[in-house]
Protein backbone atom coordinates (compact mmCIF):
# COMPACT_ATOMS: atom_id res chain seq x y z
CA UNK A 1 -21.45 6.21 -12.73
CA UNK A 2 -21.38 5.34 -8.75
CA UNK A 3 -18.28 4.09 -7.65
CA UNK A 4 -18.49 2.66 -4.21
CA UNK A 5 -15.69 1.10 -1.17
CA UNK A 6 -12.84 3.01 -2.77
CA UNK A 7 -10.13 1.92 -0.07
CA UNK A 8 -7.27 2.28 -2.64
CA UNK A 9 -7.42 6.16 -3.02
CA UNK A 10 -4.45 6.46 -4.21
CA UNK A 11 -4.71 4.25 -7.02
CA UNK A 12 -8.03 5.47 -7.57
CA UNK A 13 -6.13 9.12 -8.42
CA UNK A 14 -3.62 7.24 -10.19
CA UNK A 15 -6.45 5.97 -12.61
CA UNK A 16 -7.93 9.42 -12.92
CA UNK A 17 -5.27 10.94 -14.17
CA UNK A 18 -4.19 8.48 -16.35
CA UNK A 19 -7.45 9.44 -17.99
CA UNK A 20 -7.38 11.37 -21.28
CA UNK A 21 -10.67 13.04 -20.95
CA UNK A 22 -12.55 15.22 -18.27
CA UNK A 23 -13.26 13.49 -15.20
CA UNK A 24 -15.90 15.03 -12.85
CA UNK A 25 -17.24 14.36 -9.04
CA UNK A 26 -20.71 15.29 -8.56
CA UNK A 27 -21.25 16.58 -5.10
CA UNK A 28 -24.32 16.38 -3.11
CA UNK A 29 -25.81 19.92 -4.17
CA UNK A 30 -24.69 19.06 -7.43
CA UNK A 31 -22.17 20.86 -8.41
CA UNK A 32 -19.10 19.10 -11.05
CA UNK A 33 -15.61 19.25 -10.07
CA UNK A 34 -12.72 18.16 -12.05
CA UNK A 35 -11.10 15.36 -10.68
CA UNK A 36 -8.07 15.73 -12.68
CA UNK A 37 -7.38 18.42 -10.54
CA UNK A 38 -5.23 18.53 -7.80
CA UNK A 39 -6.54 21.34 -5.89
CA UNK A 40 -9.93 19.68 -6.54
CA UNK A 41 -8.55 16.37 -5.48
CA UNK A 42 -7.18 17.85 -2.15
CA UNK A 43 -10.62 19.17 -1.17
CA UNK A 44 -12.94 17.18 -2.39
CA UNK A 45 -11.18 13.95 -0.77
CA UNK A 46 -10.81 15.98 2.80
CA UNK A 47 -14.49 16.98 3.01
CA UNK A 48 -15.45 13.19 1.57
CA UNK A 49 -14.01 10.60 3.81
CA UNK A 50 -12.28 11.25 6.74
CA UNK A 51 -11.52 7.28 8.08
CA UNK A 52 -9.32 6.39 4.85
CA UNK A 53 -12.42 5.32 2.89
CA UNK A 54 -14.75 6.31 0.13
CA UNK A 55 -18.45 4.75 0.57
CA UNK A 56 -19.91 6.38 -2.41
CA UNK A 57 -18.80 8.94 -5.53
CA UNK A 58 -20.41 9.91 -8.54
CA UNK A 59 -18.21 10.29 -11.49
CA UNK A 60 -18.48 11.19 -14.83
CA UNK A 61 -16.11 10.14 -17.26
CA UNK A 62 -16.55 11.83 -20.86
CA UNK A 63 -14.73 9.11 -22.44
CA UNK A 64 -15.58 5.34 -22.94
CA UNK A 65 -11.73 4.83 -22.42
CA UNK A 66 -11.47 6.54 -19.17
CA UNK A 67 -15.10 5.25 -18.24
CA UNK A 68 -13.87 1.54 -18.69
CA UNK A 69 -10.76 2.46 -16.77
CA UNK A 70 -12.45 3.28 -13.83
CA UNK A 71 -14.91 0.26 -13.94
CA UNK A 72 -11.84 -2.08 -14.60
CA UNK A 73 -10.14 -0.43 -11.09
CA UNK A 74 -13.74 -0.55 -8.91
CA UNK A 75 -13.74 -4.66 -10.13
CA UNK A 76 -10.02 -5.79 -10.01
CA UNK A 77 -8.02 -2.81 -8.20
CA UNK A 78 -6.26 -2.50 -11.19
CA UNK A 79 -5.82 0.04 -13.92
């Protein structure tokens, strides 16, 4: 899924890992890193955004759960 305008970054990582399944970013060559990470969360976030916003991610969330999570937070900023 694309998740776009994140502004709330940490509450997006507060959804993340409130998810019970694997949660990936897909970078730009492709590659999947876990987002329940916090290593991966540390770099992936510095080399992303660097004015306190996210334009555009794609995620993959294993789980219908976790995928409704996230869509729930992109529409109401909530989790």
């Amino acid at each position: 899924m694309k998740v776009q305008n994140i502004t709330d970054i940490e509450g997006f990582f507060k959804v993340v890992n409130s998810c019970g399944g694997k949660v990936e970013l897909v970078t730009g060559e492709g590659d999947r890193l876990n987002l329940k990470s916090k290593l991966s969360q540390y770099v992936s976030m510095a080399s992303i955004f660097s004015n306190g916003e996210i334009p555009e991610l794609e995620v993959i969330a294993y789980e219908k759960e976790d995928a409704d999570k996230l869509i729930r937070f992109m529409a109401e900023g909530a989790e």
